[in-house]
PDB file of N, CA and C in Angstrom:
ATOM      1  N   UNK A   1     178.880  28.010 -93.990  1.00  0.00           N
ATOM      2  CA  UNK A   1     179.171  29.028 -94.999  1.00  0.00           C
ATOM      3  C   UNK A   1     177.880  29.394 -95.721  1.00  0.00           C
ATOM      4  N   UNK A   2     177.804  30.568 -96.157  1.00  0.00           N
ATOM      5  CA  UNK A   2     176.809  30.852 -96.884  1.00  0.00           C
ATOM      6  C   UNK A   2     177.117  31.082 -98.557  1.00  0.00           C
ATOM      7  N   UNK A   3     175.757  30.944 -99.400  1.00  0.00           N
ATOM      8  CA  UNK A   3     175.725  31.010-100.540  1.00  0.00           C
ATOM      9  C   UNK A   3     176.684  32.192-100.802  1.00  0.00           C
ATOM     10  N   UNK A   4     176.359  33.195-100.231  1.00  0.00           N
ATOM     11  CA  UNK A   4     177.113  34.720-100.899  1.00  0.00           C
ATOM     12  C   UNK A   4     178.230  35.065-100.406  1.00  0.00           C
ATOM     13  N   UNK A   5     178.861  34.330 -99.364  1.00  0.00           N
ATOM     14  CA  UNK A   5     179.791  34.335 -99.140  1.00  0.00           C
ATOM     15  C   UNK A   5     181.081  33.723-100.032  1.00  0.00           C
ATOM     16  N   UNK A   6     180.275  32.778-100.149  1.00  0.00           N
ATOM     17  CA  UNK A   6     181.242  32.248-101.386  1.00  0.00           C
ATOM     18  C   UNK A   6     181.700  32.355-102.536  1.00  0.00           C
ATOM     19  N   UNK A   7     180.796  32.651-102.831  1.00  0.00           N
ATOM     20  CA  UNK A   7     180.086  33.224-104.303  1.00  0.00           C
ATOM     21  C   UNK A   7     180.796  34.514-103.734  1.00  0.00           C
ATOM     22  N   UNK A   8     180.751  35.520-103.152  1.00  0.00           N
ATOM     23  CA  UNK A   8     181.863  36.651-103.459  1.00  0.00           C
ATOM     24  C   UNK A   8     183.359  36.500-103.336  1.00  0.00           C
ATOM     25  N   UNK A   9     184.012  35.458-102.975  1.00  0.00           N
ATOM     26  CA  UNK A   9     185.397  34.811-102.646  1.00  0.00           C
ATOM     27  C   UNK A   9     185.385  34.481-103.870  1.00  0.00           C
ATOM     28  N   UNK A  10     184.555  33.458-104.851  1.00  0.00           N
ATOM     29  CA  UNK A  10     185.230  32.977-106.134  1.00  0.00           C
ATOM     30  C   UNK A  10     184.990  34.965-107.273  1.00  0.00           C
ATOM     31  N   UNK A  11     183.718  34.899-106.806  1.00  0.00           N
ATOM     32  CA  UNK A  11     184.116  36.328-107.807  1.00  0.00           C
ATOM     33  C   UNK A  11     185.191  36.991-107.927  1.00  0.00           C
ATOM     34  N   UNK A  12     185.708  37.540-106.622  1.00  0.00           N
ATOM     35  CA  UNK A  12     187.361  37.980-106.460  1.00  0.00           C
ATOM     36  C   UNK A  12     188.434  37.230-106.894  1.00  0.00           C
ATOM     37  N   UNK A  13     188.166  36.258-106.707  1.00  0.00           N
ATOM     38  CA  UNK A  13     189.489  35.301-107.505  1.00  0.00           C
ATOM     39  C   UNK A  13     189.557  35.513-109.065  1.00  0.00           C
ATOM     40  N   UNK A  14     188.143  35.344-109.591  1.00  0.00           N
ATOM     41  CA  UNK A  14     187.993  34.907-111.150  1.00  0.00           C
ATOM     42  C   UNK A  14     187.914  36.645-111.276  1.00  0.00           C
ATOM     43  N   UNK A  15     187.584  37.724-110.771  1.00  0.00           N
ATOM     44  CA  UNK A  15     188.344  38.932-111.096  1.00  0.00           C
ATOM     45  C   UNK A  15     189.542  39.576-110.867  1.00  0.00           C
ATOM     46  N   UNK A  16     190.094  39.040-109.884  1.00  0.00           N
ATOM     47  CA  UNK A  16     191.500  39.193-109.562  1.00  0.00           C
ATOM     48  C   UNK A  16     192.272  38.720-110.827  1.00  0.00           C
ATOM     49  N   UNK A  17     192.139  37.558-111.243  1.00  0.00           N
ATOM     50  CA  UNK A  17     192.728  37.211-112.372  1.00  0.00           C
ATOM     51  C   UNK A  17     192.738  37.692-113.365  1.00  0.00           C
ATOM     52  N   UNK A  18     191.441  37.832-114.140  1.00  0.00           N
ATOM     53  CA  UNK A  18     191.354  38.749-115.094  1.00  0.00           C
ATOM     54  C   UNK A  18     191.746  40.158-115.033  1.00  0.00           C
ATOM     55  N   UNK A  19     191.600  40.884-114.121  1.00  0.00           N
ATOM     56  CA  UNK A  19     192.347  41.870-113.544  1.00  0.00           C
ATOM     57  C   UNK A  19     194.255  41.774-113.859  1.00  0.00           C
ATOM     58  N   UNK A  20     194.567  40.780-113.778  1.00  0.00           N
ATOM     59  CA  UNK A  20     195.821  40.834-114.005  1.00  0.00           C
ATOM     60  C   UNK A  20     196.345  40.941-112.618  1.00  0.00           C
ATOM     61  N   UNK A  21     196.042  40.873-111.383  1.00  0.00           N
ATOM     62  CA  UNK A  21     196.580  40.483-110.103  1.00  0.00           C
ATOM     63  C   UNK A  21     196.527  39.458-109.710  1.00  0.00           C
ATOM     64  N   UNK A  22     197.914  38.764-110.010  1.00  0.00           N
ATOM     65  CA  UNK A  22     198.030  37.412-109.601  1.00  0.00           C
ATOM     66  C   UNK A  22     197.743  36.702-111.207  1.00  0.00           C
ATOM     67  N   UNK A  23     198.153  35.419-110.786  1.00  0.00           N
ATOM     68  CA  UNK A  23     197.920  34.043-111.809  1.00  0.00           C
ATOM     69  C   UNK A  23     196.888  33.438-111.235  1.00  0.00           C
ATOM     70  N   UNK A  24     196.027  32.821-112.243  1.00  0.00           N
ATOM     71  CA  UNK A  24     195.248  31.991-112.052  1.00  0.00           C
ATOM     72  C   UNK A  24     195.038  30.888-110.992  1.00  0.00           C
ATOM     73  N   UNK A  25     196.566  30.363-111.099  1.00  0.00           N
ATOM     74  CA  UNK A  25     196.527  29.116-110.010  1.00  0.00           C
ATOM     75  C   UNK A  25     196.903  29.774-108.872  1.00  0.00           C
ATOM     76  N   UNK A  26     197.245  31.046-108.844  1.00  0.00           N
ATOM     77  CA  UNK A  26     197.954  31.375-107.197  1.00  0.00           C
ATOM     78  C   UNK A  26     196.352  31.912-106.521  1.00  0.00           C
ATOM     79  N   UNK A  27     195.441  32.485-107.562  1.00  0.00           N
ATOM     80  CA  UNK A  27     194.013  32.887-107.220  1.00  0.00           C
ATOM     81  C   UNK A  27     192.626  31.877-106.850  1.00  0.00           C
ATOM     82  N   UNK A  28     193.412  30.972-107.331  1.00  0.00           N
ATOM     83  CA  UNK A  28     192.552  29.801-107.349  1.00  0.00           C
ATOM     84  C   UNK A  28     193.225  28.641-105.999  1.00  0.00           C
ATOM     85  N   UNK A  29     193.952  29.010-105.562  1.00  0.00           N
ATOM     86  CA  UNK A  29     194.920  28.212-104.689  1.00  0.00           C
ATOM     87  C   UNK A  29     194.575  28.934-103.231  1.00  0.00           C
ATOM     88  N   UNK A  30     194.481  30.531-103.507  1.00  0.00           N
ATOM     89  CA  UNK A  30     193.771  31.285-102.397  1.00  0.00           C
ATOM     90  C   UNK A  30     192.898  31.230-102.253  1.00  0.00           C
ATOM     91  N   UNK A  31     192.096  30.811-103.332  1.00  0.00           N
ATOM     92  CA  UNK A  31     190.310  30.814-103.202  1.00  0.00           C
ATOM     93  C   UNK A  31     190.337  29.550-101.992  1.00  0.00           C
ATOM     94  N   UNK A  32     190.766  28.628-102.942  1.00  0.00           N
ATOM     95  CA  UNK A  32     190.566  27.212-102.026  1.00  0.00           C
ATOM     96  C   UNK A  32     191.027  26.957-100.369  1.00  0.00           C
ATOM     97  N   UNK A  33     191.932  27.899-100.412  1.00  0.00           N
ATOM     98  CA  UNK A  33     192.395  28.394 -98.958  1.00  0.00           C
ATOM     99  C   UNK A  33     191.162  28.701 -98.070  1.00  0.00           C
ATOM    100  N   UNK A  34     190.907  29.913 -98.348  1.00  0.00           N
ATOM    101  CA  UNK A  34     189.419  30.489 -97.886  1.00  0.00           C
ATOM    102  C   UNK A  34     188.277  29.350 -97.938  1.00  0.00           C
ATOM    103  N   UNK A  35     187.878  29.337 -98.714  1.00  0.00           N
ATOM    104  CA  UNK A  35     186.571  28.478 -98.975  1.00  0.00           C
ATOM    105  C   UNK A  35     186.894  26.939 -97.557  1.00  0.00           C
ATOM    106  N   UNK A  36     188.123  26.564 -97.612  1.00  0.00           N
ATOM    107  CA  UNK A  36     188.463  25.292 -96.506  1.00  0.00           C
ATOM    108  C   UNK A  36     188.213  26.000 -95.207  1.00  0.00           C
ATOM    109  N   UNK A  37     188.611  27.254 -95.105  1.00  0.00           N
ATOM    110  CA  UNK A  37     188.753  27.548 -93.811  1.00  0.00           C
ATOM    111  C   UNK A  37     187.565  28.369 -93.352  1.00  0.00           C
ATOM    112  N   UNK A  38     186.290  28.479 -94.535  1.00  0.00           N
ATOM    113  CA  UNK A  38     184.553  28.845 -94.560  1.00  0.00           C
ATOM    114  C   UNK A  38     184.128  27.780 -93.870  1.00  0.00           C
ATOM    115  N   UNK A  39     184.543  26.671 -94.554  1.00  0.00           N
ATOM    116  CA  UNK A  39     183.375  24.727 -94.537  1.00  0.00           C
ATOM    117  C   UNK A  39     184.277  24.387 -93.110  1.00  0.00           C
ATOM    118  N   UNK A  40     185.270  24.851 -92.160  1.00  0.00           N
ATOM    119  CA  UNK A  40     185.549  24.159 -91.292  1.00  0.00           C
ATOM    120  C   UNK A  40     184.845  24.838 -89.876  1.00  0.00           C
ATOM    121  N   UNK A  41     184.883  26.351 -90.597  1.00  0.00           N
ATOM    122  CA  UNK A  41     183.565  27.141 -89.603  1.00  0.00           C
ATOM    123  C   UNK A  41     182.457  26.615 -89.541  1.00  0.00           C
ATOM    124  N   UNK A  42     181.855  25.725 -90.184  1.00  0.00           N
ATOM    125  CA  UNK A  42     180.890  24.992 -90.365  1.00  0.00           C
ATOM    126  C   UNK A  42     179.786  24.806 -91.496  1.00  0.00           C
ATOM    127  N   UNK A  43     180.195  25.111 -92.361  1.00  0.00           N
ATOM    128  CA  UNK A  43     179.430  25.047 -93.903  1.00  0.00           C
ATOM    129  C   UNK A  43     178.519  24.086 -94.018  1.00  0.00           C
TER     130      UNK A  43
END
């Protein structure tokens, strides 16, 4: 995985939220989704 890859996945989450799409934990529950399935591509 790369730095900016990631780093644009949590940005979307932590603006998705504030945005008012979605809850926190359902954005943060997707983040962590993604980000597992970045580090198994080989991070």
């Amino acid at each position: 995985i790369k730095y900016n890859e990631a780093s644009s996945q949590f940005w979307n989450a932590v603006h998705n939220t504030l945005s008012g799409d979605g809850t926190a934990a359902d954005n943060l529950a997707d983040l962590e989704a993604t980000l597992t399935k970045l580090k198994d591509r080989g991070w």
